[in-house]
Protein backbone atom coordinates (compact mmCIF):
# COMPACT_ATOMS: atom_id res chain seq x y z
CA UNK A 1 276.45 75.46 -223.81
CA UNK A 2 274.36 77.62 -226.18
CA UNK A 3 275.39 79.90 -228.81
CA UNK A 4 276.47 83.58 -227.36
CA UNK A 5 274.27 86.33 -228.10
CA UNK A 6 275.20 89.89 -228.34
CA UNK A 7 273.61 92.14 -225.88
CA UNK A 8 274.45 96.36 -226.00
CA UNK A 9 274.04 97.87 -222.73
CA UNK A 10 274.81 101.59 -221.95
CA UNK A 11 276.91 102.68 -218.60
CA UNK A 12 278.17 106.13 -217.20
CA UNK A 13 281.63 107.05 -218.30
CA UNK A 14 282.70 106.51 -214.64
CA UNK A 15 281.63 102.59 -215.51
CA UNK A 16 283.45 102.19 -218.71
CA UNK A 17 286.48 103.64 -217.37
CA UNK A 18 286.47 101.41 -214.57
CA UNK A 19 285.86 98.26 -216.97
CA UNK A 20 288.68 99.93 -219.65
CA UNK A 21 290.85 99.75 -216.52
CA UNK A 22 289.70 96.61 -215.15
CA UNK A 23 290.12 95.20 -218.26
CA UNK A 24 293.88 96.30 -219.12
CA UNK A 25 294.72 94.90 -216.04
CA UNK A 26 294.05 90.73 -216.71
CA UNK A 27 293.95 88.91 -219.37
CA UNK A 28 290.39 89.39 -219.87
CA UNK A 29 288.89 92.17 -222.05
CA UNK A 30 286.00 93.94 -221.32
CA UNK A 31 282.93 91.83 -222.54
CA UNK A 32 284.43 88.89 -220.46
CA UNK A 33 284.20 91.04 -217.47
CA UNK A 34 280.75 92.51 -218.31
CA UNK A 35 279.57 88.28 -218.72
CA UNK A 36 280.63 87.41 -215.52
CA UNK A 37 279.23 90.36 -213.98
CA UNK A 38 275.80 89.91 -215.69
CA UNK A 39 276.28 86.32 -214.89
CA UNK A 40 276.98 87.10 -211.04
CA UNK A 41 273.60 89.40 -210.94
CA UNK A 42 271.46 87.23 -212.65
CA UNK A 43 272.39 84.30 -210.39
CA UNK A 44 272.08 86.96 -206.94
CA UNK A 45 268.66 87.90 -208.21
CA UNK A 46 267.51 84.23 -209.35
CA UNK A 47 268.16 83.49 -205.33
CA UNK A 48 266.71 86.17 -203.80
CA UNK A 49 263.29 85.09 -206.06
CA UNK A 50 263.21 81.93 -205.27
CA UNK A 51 263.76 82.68 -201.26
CA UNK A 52 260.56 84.99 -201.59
CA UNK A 53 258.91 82.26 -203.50
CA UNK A 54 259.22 79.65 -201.09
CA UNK A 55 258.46 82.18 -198.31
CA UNK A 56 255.21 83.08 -200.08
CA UNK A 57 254.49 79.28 -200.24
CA UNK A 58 254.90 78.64 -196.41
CA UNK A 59 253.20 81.87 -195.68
CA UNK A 60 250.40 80.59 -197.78
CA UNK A 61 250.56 77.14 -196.52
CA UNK A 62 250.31 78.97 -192.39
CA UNK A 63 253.83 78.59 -192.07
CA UNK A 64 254.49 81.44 -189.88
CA UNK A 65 256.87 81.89 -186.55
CA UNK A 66 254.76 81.58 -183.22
CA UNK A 67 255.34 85.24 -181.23
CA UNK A 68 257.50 83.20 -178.96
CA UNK A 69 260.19 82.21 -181.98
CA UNK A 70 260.11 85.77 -183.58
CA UNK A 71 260.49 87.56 -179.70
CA UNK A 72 263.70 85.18 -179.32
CA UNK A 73 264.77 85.31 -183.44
CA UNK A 74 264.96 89.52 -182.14
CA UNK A 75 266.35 88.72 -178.74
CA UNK A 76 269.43 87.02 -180.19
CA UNK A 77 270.30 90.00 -182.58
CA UNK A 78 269.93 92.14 -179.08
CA UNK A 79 267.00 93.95 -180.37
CA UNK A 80 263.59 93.58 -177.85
CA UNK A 81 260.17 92.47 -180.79
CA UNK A 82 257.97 95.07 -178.51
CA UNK A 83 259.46 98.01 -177.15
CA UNK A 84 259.74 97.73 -173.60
């Protein structure tokens, strides 16, 4: 594990209160809260890039659904591809 590192961020009043309140209710104080929450995000975000990534690979690559997979990937939410 590497050294912390202080970061300052800046919220709305509604935000701190909400962590102030957060906070007096565990054990945890607020900068523990505000890690795992930064923590959480980063990790969301880190996903979400790499699922575009790889998307943009296949898509390069030709990788694309044939009309009759994306008509039935639609069909099976109940929503027709083409307007009927």
């Amino acid at each position: 594990m590497s050294e912390p590192v202080s970061v300052t961020i800046r919220v709305d009043g509604k935000t701190a209160e909400a962590l102030d309140r957060l906070a007096r209710a565990t054990a945890h104080d607020p900068a523990w809260h505000v890690e795992r929450a930064v923590e959480s995000y980063l990790a969301d975000q880190c996903e979400a890039f790499e699922d575009i990534r790889r998307a943009v690979a296949d898509a390069d690559e030709g990788d694309f659904a044939s009309d009759d997979e994306a008509e039935n990937a639609f069909a099976s939410f109940g929503q027709p591809l083409r307007a009927q």
